[in-house]
Protein backbone atom coordinates (compact mmCIF):
# COMPACT_ATOMS: atom_id res chain seq x y z
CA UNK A 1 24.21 102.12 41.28
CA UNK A 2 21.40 103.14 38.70
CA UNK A 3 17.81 103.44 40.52
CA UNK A 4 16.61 102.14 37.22
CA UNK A 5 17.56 98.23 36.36
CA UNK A 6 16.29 98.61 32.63
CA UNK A 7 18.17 101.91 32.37
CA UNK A 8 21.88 101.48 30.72
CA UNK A 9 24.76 103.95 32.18
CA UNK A 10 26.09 105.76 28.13
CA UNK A 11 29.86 104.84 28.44
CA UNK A 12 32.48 105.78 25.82
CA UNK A 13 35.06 103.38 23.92
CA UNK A 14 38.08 105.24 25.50
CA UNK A 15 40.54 102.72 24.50
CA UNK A 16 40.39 99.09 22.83
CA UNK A 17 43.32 96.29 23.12
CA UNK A 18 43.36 93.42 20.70
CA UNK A 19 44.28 90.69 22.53
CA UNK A 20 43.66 87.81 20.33
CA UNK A 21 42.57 86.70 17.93
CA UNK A 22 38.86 88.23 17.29
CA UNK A 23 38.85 89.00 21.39
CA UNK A 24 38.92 92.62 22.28
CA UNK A 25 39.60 94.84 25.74
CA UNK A 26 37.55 97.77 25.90
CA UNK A 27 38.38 100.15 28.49
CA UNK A 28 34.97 102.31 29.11
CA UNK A 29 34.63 105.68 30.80
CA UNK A 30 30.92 106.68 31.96
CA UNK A 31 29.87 109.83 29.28
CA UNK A 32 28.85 111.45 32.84
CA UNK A 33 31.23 112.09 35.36
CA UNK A 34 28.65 111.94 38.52
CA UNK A 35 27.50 108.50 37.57
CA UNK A 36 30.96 107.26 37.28
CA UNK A 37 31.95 108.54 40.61
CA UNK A 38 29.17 106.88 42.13
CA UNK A 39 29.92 103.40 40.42
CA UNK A 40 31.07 100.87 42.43
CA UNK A 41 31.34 97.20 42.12
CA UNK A 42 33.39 94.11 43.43
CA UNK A 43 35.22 91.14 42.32
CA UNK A 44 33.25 88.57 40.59
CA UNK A 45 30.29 90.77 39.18
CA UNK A 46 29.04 91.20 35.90
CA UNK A 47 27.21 93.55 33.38
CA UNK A 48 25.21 94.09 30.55
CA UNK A 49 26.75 96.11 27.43
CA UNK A 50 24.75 97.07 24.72
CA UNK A 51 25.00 98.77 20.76
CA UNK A 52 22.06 100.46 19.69
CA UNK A 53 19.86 98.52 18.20
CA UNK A 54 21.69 94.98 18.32
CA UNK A 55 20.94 94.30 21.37
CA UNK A 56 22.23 93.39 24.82
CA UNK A 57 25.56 90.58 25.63
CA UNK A 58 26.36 89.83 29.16
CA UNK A 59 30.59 89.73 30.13
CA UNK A 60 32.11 89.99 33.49
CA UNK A 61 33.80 93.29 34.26
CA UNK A 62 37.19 92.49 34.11
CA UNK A 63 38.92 94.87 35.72
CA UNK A 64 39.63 95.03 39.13
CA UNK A 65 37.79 97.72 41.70
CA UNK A 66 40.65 98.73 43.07
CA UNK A 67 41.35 100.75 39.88
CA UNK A 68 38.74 103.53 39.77
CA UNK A 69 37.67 105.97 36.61
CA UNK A 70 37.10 103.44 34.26
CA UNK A 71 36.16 99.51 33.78
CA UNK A 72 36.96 97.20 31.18
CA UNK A 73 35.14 94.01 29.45
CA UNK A 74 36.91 91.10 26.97
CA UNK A 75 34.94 89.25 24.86
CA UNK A 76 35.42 87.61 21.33
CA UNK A 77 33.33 88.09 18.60
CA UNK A 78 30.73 85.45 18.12
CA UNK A 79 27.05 86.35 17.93
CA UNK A 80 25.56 89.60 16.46
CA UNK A 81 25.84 91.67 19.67
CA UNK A 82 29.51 90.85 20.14
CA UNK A 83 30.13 91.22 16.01
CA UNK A 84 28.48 95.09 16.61
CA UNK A 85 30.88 95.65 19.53
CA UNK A 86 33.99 94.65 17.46
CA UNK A 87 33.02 97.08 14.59
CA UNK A 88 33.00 100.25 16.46
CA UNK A 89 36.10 102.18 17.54
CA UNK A 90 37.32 104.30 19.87
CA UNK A 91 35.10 107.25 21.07
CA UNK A 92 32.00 105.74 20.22
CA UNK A 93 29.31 105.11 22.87
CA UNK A 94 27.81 102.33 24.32
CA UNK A 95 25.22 101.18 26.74
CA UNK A 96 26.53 99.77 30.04
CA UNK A 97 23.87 97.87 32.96
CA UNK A 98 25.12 96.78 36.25
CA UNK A 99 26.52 95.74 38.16
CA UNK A 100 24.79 92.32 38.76
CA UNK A 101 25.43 89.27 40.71
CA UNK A 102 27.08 87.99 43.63
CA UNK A 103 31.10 88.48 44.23
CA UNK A 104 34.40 86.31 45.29
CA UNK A 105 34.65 86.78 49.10
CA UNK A 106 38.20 87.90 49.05
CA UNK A 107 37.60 89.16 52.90
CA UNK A 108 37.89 85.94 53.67
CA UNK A 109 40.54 84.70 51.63
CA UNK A 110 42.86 86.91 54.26
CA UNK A 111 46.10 85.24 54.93
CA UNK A 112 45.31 82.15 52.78
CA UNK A 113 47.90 81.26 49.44
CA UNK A 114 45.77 81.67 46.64
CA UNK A 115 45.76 79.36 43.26
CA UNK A 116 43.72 80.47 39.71
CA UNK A 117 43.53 78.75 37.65
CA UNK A 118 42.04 79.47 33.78
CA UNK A 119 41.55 78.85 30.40
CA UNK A 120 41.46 80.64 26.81
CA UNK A 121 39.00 83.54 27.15
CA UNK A 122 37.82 82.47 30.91
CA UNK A 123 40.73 84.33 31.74
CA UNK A 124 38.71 87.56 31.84
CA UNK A 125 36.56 86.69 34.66
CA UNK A 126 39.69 85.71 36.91
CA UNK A 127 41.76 88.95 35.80
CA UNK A 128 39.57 91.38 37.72
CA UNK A 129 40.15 89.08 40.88
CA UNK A 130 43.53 88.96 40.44
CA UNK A 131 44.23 92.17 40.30
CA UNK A 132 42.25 92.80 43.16
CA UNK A 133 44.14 90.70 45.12
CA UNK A 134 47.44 91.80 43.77
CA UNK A 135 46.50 95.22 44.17
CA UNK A 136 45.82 94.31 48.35
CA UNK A 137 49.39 91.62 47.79
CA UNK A 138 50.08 92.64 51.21
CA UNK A 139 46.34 90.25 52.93
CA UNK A 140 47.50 86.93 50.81
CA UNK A 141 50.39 84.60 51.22
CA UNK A 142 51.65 82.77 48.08
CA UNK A 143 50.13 83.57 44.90
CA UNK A 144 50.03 80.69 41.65
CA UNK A 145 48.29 81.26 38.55
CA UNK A 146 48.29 78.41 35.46
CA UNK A 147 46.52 79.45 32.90
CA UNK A 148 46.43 77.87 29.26
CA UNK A 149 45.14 78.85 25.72
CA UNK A 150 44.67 76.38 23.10
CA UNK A 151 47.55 78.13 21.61
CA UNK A 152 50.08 81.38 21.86
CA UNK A 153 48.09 83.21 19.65
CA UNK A 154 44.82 82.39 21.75
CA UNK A 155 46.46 83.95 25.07
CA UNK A 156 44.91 86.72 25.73
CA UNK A 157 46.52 89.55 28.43
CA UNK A 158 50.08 89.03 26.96
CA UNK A 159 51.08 91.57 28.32
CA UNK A 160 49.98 91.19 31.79
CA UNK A 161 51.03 87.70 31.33
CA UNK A 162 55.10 89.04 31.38
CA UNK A 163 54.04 91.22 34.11
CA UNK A 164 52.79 88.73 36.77
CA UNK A 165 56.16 86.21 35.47
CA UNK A 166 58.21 89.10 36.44
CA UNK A 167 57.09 89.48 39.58
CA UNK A 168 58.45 88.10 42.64
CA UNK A 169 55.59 87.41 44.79
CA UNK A 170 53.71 85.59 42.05
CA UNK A 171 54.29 82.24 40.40
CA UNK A 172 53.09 82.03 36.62
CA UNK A 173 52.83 78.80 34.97
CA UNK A 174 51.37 78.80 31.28
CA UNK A 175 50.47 76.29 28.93
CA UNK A 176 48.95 75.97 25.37
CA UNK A 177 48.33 72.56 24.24
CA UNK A 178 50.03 69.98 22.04
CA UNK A 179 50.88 71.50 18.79
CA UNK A 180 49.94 75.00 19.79
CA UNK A 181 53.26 75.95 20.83
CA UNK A 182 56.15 78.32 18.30
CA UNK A 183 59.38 77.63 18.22
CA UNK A 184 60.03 80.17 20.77
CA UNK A 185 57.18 78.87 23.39
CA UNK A 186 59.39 78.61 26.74
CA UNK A 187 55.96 77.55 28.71
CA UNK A 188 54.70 74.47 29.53
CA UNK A 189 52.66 72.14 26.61
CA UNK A 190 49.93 70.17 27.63
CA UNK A 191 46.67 70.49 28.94
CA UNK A 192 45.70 72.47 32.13
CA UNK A 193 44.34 69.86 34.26
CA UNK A 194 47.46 67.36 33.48
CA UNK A 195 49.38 70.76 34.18
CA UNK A 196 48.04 71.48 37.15
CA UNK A 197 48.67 67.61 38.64
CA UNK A 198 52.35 68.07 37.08
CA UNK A 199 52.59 71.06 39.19
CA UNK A 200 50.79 69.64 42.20
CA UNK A 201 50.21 72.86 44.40
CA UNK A 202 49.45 71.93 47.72
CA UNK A 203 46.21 72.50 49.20
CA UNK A 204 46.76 73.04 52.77
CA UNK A 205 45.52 76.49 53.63
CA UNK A 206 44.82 77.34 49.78
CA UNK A 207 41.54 78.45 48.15
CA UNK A 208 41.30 77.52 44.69
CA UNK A 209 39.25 79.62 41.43
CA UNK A 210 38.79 77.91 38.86
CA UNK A 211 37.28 79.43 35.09
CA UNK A 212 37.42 77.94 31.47
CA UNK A 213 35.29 76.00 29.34
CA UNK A 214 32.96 73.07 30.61
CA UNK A 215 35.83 70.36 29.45
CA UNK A 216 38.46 72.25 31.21
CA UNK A 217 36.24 72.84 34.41
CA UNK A 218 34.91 68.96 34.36
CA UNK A 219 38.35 67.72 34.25
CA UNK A 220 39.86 70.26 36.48
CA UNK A 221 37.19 69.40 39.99
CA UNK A 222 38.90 65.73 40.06
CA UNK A 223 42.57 66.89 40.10
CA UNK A 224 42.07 69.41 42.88
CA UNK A 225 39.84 66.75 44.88
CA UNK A 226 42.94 64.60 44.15
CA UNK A 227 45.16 67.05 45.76
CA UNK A 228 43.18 67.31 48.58
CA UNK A 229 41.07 70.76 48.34
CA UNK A 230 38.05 70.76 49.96
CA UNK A 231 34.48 71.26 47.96
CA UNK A 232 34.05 74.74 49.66
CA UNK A 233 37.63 75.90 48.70
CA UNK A 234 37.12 75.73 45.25
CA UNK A 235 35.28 78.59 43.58
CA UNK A 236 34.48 79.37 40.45
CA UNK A 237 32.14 81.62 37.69
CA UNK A 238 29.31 80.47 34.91
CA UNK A 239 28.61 83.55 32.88
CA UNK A 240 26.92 81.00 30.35
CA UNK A 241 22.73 80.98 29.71
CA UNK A 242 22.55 84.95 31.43
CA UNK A 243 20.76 87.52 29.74
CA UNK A 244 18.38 90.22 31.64
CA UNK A 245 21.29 90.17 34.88
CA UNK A 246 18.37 90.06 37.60
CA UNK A 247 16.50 86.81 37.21
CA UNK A 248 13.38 88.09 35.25
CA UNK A 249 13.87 86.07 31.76
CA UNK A 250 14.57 82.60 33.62
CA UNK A 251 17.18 82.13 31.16
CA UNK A 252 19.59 81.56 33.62
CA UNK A 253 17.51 79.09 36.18
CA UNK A 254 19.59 75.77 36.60
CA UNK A 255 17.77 73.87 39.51
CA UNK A 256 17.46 76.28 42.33
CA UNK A 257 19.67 78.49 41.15
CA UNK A 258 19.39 81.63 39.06
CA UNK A 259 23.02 81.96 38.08
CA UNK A 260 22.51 85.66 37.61
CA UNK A 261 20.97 86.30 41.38
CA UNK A 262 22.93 83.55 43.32
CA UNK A 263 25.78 83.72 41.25
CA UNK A 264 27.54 83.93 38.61
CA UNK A 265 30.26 82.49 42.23
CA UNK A 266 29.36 79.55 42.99
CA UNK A 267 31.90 77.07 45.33
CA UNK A 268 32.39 73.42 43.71
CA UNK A 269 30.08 72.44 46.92
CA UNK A 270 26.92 74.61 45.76
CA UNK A 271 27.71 73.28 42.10
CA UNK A 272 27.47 69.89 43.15
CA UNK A 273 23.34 70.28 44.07
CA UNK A 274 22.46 71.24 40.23
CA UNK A 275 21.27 68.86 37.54
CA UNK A 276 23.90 66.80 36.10
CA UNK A 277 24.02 67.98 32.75
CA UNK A 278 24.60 71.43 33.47
């Protein structure tokens, strides 16, 4: 990790996936070798990536540690940091900061069945857990993922998508909602929460992660209580309000928490002790 917390690791732009609309992949190599042999990070962690002179936007790092020599960030273009990022190409450099935050504590996940489930462009923040846990298949029973996208366009990973329906030890369910579908759509149409009741995954022995927007997530707590998951196996990750990654702008603070120091993992049971409105 960089002594320095200010200082930014120089990355390059070795390859960029669009994967939907205005939401890019960028797959980043460090610009020197030492420093990226010496990175390391876990599940659940985030960064800070930065273009000269625009400025500083905070993602997750989306790919998974058990894939060294590179990482890889998804956002979509919104604000003028993530509007810089989308103009450049590949081989240009950025600035990289991290890692930051606390992780998913997929030691102790051993031997349980395993159920994520995300929406739109919170898919990101899940994908480097996934494939963490994919990449270990052999310390997890069953594996279920539902994930849905407000439509087919909007999914984002499509190709990883037709990867984890073709495998075996994994069951897929997807879902856009109503009126988001093509004529070809063979997934499911509605929205995730009434998905995930229609699929009704049982919750005996199962730890649940949970990531999408605040309607999703709000609507999403109630079904699982429903089911019967307990407040401490449900996890999930708030990337929103974060900007300097190590609690010194207070941006972050939500009650007791500084979501960049305690989190951005928080269980449903820890969520439950900040302010209402958040």
């Amino acid at each position: 990790m960089n002594t320095n917390i200010y200082k930014p690791y120089l990355v390059r732009i070795e390859k960029i996936i669009d994967e939907a609309p205005d939401v890019k992949t960028f797959r980043l190599k460090f610009v020197n070798g030492k420093e990226g042999e010496n990175f390391s990070f876990k599940a659940g962690q985030f960064a800070e990536y930065s273009v000269l002179g625009e400025g500083e936007s905070t993602f997750c790092i989306a790919s998974s540690p058990t894939r060294g020599g590179y990482v890889e960030c998804t956002f979509r273009k919104a604000g003028r940091v993530t509007k810089a990022l989308a103009n450049l190409e590949e081989g240009d450099i950025i600035g990289f900061r991290g890692p930051y935050g606390n992780i998913f504590p997929i030691e102790e996940w051993k031997e349980k069945n395993l159920l994520y489930i995300a929406g739109g462009i919170a898919l990101p923040p899940m994908r480097c857990v996934i494939w963490n846990t994919l990449d270990l298949r052999e310390n997890y029973k069953e594996i279920t993922i539902i994930y849905g996208a407000r439509s087919v366009a909007d999914l984002v990973y499509k190709n990883e998508l037709n990867e984890w329906a073709n495998r075996s030890d994994v069951k897929l369910i997807t879902t856009v909602d109503p009126g988001g579908q093509t004529t070809d759509w063979k997934g499911e149409v509605g929205f995730v929460p009434a998905i995930l009741e229609k699929v009704a995954p049982s919750s005996e022995n199962t730890i649940a992660i949970v990531c999408g927007p605040p309607i999703m997530i709000k609507y999403t707590f109630p079904v699982l209580k429903k089911l019967g998951f307990a407040d401490s196996d449900i996890f999930t990750t708030l990337e929103n309000r974060m900007k300097c990654g190590f609690g010194k702008c207070g941006r972050c603070n939500v009650g007791k928490f500084f979501v960049c120091k305690d989190g951005p993992v928080f269980t449903y049971q820890q969520l439950k002790d900040l302010p209402p409105e958040y």
